[in-house]
N, C-alpha and C. Protein backbone atom coordinates (compact mmCIF):
# COMPACT_ATOMS: atom_id res chain seq x y z
N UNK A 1 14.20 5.70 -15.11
CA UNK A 1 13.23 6.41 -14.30
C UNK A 1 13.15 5.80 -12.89
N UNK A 2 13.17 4.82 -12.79
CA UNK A 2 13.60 3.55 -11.30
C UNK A 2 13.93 4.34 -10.52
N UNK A 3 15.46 4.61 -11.41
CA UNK A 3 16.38 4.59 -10.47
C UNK A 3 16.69 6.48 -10.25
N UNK A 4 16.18 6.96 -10.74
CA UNK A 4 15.67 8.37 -10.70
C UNK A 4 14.90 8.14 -8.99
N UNK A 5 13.65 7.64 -9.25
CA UNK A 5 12.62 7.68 -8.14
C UNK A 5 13.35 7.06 -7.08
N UNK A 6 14.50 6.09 -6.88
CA UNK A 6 14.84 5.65 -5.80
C UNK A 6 15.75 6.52 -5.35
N UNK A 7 16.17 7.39 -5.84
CA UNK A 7 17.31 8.49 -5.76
C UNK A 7 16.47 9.31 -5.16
N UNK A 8 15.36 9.69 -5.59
CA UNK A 8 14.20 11.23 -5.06
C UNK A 8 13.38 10.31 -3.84
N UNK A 9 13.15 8.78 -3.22
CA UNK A 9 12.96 8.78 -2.19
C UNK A 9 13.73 8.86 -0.84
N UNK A 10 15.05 8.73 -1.43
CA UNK A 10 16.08 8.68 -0.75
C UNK A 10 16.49 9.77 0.26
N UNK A 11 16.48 10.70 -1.14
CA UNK A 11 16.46 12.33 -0.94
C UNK A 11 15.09 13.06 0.45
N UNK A 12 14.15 12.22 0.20
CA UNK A 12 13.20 12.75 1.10
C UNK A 12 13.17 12.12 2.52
N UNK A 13 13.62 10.78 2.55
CA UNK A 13 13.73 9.94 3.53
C UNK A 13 15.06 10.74 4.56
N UNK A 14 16.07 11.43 3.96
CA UNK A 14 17.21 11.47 5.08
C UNK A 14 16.26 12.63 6.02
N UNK A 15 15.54 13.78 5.96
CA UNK A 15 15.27 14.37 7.55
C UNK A 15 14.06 13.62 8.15
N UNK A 16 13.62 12.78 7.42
CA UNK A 16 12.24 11.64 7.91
C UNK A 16 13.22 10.57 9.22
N UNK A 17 14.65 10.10 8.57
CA UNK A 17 15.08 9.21 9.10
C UNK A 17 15.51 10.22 10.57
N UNK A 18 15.83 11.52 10.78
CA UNK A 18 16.83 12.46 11.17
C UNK A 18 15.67 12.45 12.62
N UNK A 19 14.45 12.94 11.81
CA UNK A 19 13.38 13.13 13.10
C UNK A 19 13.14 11.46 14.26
N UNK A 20 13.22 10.73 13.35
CA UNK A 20 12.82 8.98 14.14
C UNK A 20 14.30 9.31 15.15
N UNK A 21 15.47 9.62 14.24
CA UNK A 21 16.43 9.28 15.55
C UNK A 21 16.19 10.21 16.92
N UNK A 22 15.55 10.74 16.68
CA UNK A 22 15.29 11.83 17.71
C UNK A 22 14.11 11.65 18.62
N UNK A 23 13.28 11.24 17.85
CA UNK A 23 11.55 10.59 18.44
C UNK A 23 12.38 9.24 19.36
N UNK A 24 13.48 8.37 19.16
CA UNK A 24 14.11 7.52 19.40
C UNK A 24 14.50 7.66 20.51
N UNK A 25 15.53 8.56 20.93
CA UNK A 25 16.52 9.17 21.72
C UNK A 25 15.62 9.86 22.59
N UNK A 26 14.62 10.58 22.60
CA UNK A 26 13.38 11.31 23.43
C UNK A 26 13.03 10.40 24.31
N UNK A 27 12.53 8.81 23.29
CA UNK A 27 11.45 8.00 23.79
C UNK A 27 12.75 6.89 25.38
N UNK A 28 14.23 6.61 24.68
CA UNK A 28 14.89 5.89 25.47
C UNK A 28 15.21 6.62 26.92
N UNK A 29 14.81 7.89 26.62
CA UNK A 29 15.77 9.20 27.68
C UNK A 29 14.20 9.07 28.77
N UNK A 30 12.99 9.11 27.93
CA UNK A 30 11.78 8.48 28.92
C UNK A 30 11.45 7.37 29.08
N UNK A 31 12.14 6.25 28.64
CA UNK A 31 11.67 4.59 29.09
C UNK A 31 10.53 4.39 28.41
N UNK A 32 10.38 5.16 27.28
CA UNK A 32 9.04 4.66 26.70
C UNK A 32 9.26 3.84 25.51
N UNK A 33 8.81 2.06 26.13
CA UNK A 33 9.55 1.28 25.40
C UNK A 33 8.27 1.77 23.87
N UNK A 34 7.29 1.36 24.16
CA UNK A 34 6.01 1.71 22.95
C UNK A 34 6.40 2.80 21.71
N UNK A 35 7.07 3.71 22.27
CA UNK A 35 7.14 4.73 21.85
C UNK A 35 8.71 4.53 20.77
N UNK A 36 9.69 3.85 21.27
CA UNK A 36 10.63 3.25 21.05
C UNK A 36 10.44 2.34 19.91
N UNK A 37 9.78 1.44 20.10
CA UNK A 37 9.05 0.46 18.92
C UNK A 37 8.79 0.67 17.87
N UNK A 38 7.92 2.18 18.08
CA UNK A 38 6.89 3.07 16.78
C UNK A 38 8.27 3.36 16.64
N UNK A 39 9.00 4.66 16.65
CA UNK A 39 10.52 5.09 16.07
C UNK A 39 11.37 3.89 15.37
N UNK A 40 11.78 2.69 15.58
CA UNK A 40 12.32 1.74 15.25
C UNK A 40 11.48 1.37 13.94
N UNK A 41 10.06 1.17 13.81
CA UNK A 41 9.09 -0.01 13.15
C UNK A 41 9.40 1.65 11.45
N UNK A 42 9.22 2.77 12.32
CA UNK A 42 8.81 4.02 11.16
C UNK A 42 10.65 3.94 10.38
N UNK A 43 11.71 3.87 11.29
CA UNK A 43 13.38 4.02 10.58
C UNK A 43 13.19 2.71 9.25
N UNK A 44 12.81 1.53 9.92
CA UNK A 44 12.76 0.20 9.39
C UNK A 44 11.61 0.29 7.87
N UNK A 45 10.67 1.25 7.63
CA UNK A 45 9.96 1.43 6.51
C UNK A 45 10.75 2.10 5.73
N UNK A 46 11.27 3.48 6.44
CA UNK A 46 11.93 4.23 5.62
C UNK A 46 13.49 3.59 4.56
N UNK A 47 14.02 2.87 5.39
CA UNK A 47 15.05 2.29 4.82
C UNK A 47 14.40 1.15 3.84
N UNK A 48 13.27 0.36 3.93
CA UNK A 48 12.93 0.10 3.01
C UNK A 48 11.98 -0.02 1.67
N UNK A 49 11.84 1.49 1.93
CA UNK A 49 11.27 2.05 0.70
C UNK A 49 11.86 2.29 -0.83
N UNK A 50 13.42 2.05 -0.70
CA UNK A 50 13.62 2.11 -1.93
C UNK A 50 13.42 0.68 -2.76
N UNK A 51 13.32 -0.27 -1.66
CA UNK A 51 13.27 -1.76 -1.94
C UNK A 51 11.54 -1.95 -2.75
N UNK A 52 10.96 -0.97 -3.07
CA UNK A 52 9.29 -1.50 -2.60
C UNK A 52 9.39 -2.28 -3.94
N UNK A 53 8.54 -3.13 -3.58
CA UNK A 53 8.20 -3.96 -5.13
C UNK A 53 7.14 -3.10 -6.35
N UNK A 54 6.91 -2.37 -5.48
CA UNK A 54 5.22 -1.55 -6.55
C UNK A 54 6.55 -0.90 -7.71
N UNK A 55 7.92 -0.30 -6.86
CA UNK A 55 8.66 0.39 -7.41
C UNK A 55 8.58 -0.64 -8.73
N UNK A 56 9.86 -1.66 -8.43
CA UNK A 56 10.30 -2.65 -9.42
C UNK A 56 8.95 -3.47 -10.30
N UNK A 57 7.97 -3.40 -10.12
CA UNK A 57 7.12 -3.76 -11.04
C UNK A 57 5.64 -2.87 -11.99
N UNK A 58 6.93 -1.53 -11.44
CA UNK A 58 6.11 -0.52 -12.26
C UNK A 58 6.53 -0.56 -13.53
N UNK A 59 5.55 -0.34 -14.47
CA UNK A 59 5.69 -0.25 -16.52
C UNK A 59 5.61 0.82 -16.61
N UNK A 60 5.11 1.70 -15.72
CA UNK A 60 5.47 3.09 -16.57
C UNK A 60 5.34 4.08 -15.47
N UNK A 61 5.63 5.50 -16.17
CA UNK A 61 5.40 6.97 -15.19
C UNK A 61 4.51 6.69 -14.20
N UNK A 62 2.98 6.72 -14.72
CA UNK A 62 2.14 6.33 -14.01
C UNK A 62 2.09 5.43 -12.70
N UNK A 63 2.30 4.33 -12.78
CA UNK A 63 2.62 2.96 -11.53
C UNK A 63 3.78 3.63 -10.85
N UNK A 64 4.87 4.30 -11.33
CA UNK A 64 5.85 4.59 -10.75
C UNK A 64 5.06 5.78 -9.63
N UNK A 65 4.84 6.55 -10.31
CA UNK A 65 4.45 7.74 -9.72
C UNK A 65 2.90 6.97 -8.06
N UNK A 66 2.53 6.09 -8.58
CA UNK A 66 1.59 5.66 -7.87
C UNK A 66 2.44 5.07 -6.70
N UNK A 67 3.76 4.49 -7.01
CA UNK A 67 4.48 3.65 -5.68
C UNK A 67 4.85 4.47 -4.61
N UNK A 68 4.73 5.75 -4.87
CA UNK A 68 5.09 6.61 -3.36
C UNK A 68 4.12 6.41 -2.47
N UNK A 69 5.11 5.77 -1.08
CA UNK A 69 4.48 5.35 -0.50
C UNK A 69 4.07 6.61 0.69
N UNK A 70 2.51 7.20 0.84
CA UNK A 70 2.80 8.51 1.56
C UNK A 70 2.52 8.53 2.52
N UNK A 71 2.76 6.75 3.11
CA UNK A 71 2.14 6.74 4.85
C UNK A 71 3.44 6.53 5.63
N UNK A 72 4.12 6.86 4.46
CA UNK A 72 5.67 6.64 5.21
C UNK A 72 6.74 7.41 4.96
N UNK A 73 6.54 8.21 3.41
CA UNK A 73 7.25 9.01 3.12
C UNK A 73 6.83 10.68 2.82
N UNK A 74 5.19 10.69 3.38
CA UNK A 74 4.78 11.74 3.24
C UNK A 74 3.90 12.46 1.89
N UNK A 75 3.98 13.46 1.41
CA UNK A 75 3.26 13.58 0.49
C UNK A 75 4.23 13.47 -0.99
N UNK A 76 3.73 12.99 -1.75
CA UNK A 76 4.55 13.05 -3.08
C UNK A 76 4.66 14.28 -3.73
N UNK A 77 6.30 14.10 -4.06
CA UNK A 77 6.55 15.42 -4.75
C UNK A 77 6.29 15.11 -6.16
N UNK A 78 5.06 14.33 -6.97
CA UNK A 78 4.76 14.23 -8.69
C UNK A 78 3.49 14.33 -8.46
N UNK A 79 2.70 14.15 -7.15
CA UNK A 79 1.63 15.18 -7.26
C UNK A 79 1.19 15.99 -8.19
């Protein structure tokens, strides 16, 4: 089931990652280093969300289903 859920954040993370490169590329094309930072700090969660520990020290459906993280990956699809 892990490795199910790291597969289905994965899945949700590639147009999450698609938009930052773009919020990225917007922010360098205006010198907006701040803005640059936030895009960088949001790519840098997303890539490590499959890593989360809540994941790996979940016992069951439940904890699993609780590790989506939705300030980074949005709303959960087990809702």
């Amino acid at each position: 089931a892990k490795v199910i859920f790291k597969d289905k954040i994965r899945e949700v993370r590639t147009p999450l990652l698609a938009e930052q490169d773009v919020a990225y590329m917007k922010a360098l094309e205006a010198d907006d280093s701040d803005a640059q930072t936030t895009a960088k700090n949001a790519k840098t969660a997303l890539r490590n969300a499959p890593a989360s520990s809540a994941i790996a020290n979940a016992s069951n459906i439940t904890a699993l289903k609780a590790a989506w993280d939705t300030s980074v990956l949005g709303d959960s699809p087990y809702a």
